[in-house]
C-alpha atoms as a PDB file:
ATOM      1  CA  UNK A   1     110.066  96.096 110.406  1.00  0.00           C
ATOM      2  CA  UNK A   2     107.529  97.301 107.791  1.00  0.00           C
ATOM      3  CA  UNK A   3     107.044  97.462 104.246  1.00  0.00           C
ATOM      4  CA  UNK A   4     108.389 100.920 104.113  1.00  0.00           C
ATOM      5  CA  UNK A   5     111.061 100.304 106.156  1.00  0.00           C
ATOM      6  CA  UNK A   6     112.119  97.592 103.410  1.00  0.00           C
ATOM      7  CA  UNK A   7     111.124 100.068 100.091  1.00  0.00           C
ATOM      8  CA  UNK A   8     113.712 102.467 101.482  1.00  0.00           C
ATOM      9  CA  UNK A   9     116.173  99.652 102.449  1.00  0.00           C
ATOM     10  CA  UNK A  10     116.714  98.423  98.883  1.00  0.00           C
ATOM     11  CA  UNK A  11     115.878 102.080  96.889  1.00  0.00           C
ATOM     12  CA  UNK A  12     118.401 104.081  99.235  1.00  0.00           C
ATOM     13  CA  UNK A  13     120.901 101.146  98.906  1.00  0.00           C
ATOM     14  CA  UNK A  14     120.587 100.734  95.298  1.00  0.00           C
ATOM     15  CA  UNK A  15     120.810 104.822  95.130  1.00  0.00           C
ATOM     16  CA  UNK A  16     124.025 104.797  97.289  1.00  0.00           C
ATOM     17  CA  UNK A  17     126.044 102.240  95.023  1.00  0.00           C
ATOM     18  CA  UNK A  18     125.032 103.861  91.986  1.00  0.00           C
ATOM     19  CA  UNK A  19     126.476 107.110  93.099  1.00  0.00           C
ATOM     20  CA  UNK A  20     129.536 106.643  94.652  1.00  0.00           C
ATOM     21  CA  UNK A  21     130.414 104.024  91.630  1.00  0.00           C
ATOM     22  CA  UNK A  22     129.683 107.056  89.208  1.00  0.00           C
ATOM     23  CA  UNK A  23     132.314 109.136  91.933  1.00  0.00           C
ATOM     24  CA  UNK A  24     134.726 106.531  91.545  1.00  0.00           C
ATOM     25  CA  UNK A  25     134.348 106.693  87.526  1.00  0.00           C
ATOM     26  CA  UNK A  26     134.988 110.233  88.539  1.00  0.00           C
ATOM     27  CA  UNK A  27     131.841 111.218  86.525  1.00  0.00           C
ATOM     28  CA  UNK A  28     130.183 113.860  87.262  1.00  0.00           C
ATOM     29  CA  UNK A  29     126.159 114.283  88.606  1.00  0.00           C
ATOM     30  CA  UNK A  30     123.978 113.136  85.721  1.00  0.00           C
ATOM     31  CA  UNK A  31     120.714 112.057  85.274  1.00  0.00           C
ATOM     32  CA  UNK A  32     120.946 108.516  86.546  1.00  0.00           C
ATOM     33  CA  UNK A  33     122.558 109.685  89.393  1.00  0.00           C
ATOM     34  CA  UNK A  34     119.833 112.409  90.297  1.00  0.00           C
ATOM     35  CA  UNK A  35     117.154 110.035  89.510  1.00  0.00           C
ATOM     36  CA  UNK A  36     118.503 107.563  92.002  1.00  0.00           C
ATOM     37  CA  UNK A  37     118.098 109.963  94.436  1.00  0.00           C
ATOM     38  CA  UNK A  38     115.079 111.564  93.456  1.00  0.00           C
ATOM     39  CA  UNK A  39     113.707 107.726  93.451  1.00  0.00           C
ATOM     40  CA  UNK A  40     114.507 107.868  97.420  1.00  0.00           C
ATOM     41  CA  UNK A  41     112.449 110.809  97.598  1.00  0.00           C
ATOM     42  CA  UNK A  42     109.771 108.813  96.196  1.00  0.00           C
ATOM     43  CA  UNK A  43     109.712 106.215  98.489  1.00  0.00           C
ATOM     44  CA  UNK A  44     109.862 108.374 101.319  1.00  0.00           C
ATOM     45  CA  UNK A  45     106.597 110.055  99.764  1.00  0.00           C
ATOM     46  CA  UNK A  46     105.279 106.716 100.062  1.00  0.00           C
ATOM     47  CA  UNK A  47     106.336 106.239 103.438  1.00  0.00           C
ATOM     48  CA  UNK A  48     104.668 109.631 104.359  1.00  0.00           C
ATOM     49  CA  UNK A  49     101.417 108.862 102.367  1.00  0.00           C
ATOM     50  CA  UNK A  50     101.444 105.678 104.188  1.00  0.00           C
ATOM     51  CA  UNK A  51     101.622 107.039 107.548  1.00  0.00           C
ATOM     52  CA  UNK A  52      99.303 109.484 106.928  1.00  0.00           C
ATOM     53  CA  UNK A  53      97.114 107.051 106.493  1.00  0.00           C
ATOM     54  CA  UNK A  54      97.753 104.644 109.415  1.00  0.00           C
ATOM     55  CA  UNK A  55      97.567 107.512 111.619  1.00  0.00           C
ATOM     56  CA  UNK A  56      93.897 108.480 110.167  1.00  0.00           C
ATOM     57  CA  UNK A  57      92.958 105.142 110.755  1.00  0.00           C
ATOM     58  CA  UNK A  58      93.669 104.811 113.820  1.00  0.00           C
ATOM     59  CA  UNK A  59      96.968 103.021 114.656  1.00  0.00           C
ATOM     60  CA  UNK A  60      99.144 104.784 117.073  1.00  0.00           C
ATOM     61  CA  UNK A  61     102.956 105.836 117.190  1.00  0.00           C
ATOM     62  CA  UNK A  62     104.167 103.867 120.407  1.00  0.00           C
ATOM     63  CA  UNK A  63     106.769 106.319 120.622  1.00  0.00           C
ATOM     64  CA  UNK A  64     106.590 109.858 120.899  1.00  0.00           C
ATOM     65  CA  UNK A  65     104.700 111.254 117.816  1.00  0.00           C
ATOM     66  CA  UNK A  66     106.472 114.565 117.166  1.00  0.00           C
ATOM     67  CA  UNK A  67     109.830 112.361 116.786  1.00  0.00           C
ATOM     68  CA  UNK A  68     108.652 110.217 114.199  1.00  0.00           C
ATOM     69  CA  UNK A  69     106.997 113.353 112.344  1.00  0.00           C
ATOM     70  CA  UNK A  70     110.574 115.286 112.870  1.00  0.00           C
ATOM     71  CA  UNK A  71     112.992 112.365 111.473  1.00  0.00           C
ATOM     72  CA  UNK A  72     110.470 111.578 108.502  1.00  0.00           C
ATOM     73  CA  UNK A  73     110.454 115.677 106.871  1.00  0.00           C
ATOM     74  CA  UNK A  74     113.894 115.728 107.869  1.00  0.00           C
ATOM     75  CA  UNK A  75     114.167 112.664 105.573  1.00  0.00           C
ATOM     76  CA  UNK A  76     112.023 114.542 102.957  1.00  0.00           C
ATOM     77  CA  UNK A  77     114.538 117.428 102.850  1.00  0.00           C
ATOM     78  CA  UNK A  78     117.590 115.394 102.231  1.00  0.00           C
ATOM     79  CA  UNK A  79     117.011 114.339  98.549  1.00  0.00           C
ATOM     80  CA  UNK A  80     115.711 117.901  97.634  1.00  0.00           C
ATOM     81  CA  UNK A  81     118.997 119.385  99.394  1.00  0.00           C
ATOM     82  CA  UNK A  82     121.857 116.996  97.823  1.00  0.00           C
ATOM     83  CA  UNK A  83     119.763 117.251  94.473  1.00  0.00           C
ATOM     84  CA  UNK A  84     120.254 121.232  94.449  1.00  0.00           C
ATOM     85  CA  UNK A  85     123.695 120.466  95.486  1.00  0.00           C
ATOM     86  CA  UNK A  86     124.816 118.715  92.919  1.00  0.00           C
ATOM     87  CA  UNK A  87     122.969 120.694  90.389  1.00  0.00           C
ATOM     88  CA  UNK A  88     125.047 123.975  91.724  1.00  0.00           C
ATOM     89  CA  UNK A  89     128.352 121.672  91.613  1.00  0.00           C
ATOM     90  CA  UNK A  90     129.007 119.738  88.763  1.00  0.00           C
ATOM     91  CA  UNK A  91     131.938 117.307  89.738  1.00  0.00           C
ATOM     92  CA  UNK A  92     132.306 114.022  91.108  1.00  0.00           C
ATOM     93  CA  UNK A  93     132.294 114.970  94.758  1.00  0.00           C
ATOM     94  CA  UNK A  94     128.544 115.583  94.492  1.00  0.00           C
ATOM     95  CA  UNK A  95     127.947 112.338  93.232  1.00  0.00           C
ATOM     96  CA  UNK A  96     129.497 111.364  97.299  1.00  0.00           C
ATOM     97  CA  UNK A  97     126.581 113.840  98.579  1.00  0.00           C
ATOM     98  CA  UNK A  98     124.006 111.760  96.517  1.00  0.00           C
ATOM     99  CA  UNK A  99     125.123 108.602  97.920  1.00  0.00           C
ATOM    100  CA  UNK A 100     124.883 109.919 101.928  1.00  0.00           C
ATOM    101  CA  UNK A 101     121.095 110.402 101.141  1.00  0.00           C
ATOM    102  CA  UNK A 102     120.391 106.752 100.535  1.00  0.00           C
ATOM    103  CA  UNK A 103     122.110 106.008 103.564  1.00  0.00           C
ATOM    104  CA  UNK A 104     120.874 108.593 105.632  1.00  0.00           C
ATOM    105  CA  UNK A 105     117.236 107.424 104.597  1.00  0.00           C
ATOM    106  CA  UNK A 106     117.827 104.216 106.051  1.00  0.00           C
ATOM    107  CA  UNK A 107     119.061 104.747 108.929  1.00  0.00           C
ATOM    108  CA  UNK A 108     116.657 107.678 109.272  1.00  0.00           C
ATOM    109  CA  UNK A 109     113.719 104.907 108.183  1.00  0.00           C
ATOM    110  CA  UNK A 110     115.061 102.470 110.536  1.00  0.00           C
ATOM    111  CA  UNK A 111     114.968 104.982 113.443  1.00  0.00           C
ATOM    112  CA  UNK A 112     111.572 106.111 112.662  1.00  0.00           C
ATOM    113  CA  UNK A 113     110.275 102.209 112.333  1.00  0.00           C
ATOM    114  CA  UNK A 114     111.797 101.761 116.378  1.00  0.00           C
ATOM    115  CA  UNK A 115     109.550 104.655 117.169  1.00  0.00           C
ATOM    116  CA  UNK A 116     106.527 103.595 115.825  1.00  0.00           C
ATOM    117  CA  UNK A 117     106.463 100.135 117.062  1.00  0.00           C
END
């Protein structure tokens, strides 16, 4: 396991308890809620930057390259998708869409550390 394996780890945990307590509250999408998840799409900007840059220099994917590639924009999209979501719908069910993107990311992040190593 890497460093960005770990970043996404504690940021899409962190994200995931902060929105499904705020469904429980039965509060509706706000900004900490949206920022949580927007902070996931950080980190998996990171995690893109990063690899970017491994790549360049010269360390290989041991597993199959278009794989890796495919699971980390698909783990780009998510934020941007549930963040639109719960833009259009304001109630506390969104806040349950949030908190499947910090999830997803990790075990998206943890399949995508298997195939580069």
């Amino acid at each position: 396991m890497d460093a960005y394996f770990y970043i996404i780890l504690v940021v899409g945990l962190l994200s995931s308890i902060i929105c499904v307590t705020a469904g429980i509250l039965r509060k509706g999408p706000n900004d900490v809620t949206i920022l949580s998840v927007a902070a996931v799409e950080l980190a998996l900007l990171v995690y893109l930057v990063g690899s970017i840059i491994r790549v360049s220099s010269g360390e290989p994917i041991a597993g199959e390259a278009w794989e890796f590639w495919g699971y980390l924009l698909t783990a780009l999209m998510l934020p941007v998708g549930a963040i639109y979501w719960s833009i259009l719908e304001r109630t506390r069910w969104s806040n349950f869409v949030l908190a499947a993107v910090g999830v997803t990311a990790l075990v998206m992040a943890a399949r995508m550390n298997q195939i580069w190593y």
